[in-house]
N, C-alpha and C. Protein backbone atom coordinates (compact mmCIF):
# COMPACT_ATOMS: atom_id res chain seq x y z
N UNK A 1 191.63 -169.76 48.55
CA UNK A 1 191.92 -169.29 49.88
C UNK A 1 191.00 -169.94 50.90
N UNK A 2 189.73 -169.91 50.61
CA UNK A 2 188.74 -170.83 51.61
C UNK A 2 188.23 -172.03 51.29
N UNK A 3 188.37 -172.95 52.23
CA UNK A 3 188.36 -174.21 51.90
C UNK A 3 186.90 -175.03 53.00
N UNK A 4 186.78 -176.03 52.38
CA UNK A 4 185.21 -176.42 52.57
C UNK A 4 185.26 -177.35 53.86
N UNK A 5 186.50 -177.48 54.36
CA UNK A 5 187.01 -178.13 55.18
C UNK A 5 186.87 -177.28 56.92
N UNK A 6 187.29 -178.41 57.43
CA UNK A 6 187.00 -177.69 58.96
C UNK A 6 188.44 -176.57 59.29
N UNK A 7 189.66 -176.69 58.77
CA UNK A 7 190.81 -176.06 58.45
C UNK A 7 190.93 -174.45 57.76
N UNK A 8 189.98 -173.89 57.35
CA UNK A 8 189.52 -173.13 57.01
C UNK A 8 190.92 -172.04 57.50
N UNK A 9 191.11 -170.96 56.22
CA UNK A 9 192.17 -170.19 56.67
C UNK A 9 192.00 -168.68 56.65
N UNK A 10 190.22 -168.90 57.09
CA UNK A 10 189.70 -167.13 57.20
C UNK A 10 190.09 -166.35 58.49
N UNK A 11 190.08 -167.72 59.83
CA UNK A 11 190.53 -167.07 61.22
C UNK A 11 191.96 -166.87 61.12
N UNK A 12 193.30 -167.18 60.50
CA UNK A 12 194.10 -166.77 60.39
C UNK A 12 194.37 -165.44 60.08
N UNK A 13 193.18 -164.97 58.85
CA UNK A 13 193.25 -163.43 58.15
C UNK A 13 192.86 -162.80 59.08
N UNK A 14 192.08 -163.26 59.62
CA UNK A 14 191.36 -162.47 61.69
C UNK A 14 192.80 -161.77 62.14
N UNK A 15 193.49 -162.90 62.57
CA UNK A 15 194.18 -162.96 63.33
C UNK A 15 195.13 -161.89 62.74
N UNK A 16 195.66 -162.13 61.54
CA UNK A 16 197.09 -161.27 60.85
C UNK A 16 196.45 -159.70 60.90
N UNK A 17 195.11 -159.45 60.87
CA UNK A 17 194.58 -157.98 60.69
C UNK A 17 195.03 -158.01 62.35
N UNK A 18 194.45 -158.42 63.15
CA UNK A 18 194.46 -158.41 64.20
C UNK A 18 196.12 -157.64 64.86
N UNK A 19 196.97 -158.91 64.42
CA UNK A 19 198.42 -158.68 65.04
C UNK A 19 198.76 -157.30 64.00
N UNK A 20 198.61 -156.87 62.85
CA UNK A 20 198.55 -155.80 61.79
C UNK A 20 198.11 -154.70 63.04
N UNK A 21 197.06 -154.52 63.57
CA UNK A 21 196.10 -153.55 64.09
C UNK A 21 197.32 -153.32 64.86
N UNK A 22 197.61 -154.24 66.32
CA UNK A 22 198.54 -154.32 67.84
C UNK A 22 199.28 -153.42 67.11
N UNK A 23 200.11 -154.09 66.08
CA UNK A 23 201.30 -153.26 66.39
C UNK A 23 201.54 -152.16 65.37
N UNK A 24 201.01 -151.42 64.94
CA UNK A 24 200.78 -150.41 64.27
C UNK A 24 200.68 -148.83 65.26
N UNK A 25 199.44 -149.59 66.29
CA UNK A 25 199.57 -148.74 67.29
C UNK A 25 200.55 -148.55 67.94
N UNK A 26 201.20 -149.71 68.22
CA UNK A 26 202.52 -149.48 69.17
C UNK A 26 203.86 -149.22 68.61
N UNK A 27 203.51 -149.56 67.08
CA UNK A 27 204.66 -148.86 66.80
C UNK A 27 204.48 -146.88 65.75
N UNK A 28 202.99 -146.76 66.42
CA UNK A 28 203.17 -145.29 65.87
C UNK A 28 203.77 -144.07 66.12
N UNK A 29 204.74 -143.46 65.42
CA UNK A 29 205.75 -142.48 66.26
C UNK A 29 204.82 -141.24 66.29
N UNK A 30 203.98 -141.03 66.32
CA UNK A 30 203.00 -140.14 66.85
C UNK A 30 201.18 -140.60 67.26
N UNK A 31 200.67 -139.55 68.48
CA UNK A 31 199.84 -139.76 68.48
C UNK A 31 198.67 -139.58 67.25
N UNK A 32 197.27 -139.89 68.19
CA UNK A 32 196.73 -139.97 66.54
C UNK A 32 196.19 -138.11 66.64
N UNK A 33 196.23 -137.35 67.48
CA UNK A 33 196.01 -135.64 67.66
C UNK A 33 196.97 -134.77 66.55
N UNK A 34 198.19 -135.37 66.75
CA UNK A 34 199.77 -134.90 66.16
C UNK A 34 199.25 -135.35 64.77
N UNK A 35 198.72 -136.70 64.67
CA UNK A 35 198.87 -137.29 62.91
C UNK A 35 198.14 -136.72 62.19
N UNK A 36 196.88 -136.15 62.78
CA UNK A 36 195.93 -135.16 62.12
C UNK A 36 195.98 -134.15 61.96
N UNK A 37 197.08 -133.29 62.55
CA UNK A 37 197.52 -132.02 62.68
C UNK A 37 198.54 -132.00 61.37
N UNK A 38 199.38 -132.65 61.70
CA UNK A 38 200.55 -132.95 60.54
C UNK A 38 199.84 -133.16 59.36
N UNK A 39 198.73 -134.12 59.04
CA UNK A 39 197.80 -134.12 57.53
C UNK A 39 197.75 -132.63 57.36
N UNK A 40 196.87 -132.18 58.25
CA UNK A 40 196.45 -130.69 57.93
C UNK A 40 197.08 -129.61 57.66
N UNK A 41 198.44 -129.81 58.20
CA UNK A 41 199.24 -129.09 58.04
C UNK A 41 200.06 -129.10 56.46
N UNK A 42 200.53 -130.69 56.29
CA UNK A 42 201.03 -130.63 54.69
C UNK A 42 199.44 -130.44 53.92
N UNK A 43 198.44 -130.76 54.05
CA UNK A 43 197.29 -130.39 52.84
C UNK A 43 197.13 -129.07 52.74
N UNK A 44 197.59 -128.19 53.69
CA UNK A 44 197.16 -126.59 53.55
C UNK A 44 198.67 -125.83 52.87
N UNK A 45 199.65 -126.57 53.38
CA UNK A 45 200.48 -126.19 52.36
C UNK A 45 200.62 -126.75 50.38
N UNK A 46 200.24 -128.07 50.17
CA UNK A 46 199.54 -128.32 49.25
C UNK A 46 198.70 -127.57 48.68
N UNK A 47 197.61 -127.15 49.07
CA UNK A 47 197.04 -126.73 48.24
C UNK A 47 197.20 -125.04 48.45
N UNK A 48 198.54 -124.01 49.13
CA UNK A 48 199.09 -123.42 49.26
C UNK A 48 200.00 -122.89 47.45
N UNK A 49 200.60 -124.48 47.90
CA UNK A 49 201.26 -124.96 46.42
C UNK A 49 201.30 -124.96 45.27
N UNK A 50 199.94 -125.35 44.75
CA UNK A 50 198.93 -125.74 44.12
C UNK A 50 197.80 -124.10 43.67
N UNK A 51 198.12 -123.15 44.11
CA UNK A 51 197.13 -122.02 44.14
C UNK A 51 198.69 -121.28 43.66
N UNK A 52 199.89 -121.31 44.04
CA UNK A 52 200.91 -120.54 43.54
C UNK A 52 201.24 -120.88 42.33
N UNK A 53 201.06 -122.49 41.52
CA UNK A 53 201.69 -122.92 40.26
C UNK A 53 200.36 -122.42 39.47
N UNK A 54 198.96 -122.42 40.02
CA UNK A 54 198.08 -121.95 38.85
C UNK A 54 198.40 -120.65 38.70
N UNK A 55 198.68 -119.49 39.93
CA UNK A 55 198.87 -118.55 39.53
C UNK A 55 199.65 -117.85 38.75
N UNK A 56 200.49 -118.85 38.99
CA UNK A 56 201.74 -118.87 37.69
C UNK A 56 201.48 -119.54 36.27
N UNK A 57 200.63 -120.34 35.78
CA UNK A 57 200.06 -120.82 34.96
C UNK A 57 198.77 -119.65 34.06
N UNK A 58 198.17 -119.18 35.16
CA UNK A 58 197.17 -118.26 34.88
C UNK A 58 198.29 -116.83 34.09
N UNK A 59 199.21 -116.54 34.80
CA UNK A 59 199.76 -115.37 34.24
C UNK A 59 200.69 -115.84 32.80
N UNK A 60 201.09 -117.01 32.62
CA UNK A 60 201.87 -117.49 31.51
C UNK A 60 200.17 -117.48 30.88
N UNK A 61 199.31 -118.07 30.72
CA UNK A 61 198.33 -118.39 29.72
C UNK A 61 197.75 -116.36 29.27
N UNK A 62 197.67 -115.95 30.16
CA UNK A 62 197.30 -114.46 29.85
C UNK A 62 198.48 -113.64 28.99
N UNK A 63 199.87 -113.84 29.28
CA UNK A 63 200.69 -113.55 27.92
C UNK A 63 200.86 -114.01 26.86
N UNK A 64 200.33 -115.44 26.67
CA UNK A 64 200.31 -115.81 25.30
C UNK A 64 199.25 -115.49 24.41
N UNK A 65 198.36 -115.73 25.49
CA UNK A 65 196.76 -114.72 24.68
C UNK A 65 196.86 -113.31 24.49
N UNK A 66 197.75 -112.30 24.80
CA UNK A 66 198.27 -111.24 25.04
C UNK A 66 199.45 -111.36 23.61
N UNK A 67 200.01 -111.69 23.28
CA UNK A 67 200.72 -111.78 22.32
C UNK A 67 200.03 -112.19 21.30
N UNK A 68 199.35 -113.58 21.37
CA UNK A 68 198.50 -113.58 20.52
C UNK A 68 197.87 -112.61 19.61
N UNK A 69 196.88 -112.25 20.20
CA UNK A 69 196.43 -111.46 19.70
C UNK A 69 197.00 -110.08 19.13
N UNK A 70 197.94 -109.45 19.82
CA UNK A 70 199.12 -108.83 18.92
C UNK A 70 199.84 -109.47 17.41
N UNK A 71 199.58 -110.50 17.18
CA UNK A 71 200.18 -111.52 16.10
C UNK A 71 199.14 -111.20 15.22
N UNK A 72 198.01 -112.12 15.71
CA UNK A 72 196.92 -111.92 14.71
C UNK A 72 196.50 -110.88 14.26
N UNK A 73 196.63 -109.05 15.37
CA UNK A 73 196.45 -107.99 14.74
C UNK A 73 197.50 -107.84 13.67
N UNK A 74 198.56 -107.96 13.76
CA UNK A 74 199.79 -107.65 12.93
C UNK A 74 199.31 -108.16 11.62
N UNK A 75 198.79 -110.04 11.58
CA UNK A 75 198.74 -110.54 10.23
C UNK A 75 197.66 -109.72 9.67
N UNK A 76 196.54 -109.37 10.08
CA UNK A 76 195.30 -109.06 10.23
C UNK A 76 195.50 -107.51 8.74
N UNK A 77 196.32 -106.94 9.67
CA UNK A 77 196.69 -105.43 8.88
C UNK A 77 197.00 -105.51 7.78
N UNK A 78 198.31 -106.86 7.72
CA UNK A 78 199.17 -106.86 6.67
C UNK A 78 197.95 -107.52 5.05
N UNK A 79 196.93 -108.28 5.88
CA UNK A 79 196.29 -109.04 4.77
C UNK A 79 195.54 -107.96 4.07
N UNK A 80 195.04 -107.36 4.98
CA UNK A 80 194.08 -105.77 4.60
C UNK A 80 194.71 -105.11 4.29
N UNK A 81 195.84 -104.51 4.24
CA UNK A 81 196.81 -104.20 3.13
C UNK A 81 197.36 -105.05 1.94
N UNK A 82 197.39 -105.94 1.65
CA UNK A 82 197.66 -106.63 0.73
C UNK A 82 196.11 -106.82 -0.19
N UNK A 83 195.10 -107.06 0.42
CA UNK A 83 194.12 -107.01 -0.11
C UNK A 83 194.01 -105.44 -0.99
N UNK A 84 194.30 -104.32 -0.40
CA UNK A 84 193.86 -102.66 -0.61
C UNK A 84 194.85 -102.93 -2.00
N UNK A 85 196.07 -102.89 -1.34
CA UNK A 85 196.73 -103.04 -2.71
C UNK A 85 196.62 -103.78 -4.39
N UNK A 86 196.11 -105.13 -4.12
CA UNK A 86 195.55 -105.91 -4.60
C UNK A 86 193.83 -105.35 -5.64
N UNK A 87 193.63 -104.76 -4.79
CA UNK A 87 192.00 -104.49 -5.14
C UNK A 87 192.25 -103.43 -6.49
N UNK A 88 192.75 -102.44 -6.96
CA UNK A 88 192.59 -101.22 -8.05
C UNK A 88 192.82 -102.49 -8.72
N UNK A 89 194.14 -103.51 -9.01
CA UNK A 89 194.76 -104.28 -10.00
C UNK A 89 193.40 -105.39 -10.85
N UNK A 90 192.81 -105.56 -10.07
CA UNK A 90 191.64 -106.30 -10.56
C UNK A 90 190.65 -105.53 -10.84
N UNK A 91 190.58 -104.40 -10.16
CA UNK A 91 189.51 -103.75 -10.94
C UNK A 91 189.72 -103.16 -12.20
N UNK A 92 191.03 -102.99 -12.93
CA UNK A 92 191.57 -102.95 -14.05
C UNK A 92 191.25 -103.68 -15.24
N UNK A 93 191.17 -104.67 -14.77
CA UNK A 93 191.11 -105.92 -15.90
C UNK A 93 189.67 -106.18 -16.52
């Protein structure tokens, strides 16, 4: 891109940021008061968004741990019964 020569094609990149800058401004369909308002406005609904899917995430993760543990009591019983049962038969032998 840069050359050792007097032709050098860094003032061109000047220039293209330059004409980039002009008309950006002039072609912005809002001021820059409105453009910061509008950010603020979609980021607060974002993270609006974002606080409703965890809360919905938070209540799905609390019923599975909620069931869960209903499961594991269930197996829990059945083994301790199987064990009770289990236990006279060996003490037999």
């Amino acid at each position: 891109m840069f050359r050792n020569d007097e032709f050098s094609s860094f003032p061109y990149l000047l220039i293209g940021i330059g004409i980039g800058m002009v008309a950006g401004l002039l072609l912005a369909p809002r001021s820059g008061e409105e453009m910061r308002e509008d950010i603020r406005r979609r980021t607060n609904e974002g993270v609006h968004y974002l606080n409703q899917q965890a809360d919905k995430l938070r209540d799905g993760a609390e019923k599975v741990v909620t069931k869960s543990k209903e499961w594991i009591g269930r197996q829990s019983d059945s083994v301790q019964s199987a064990v009770e049962t289990r236990k006279p038969s060996h003490e037999q032998i």
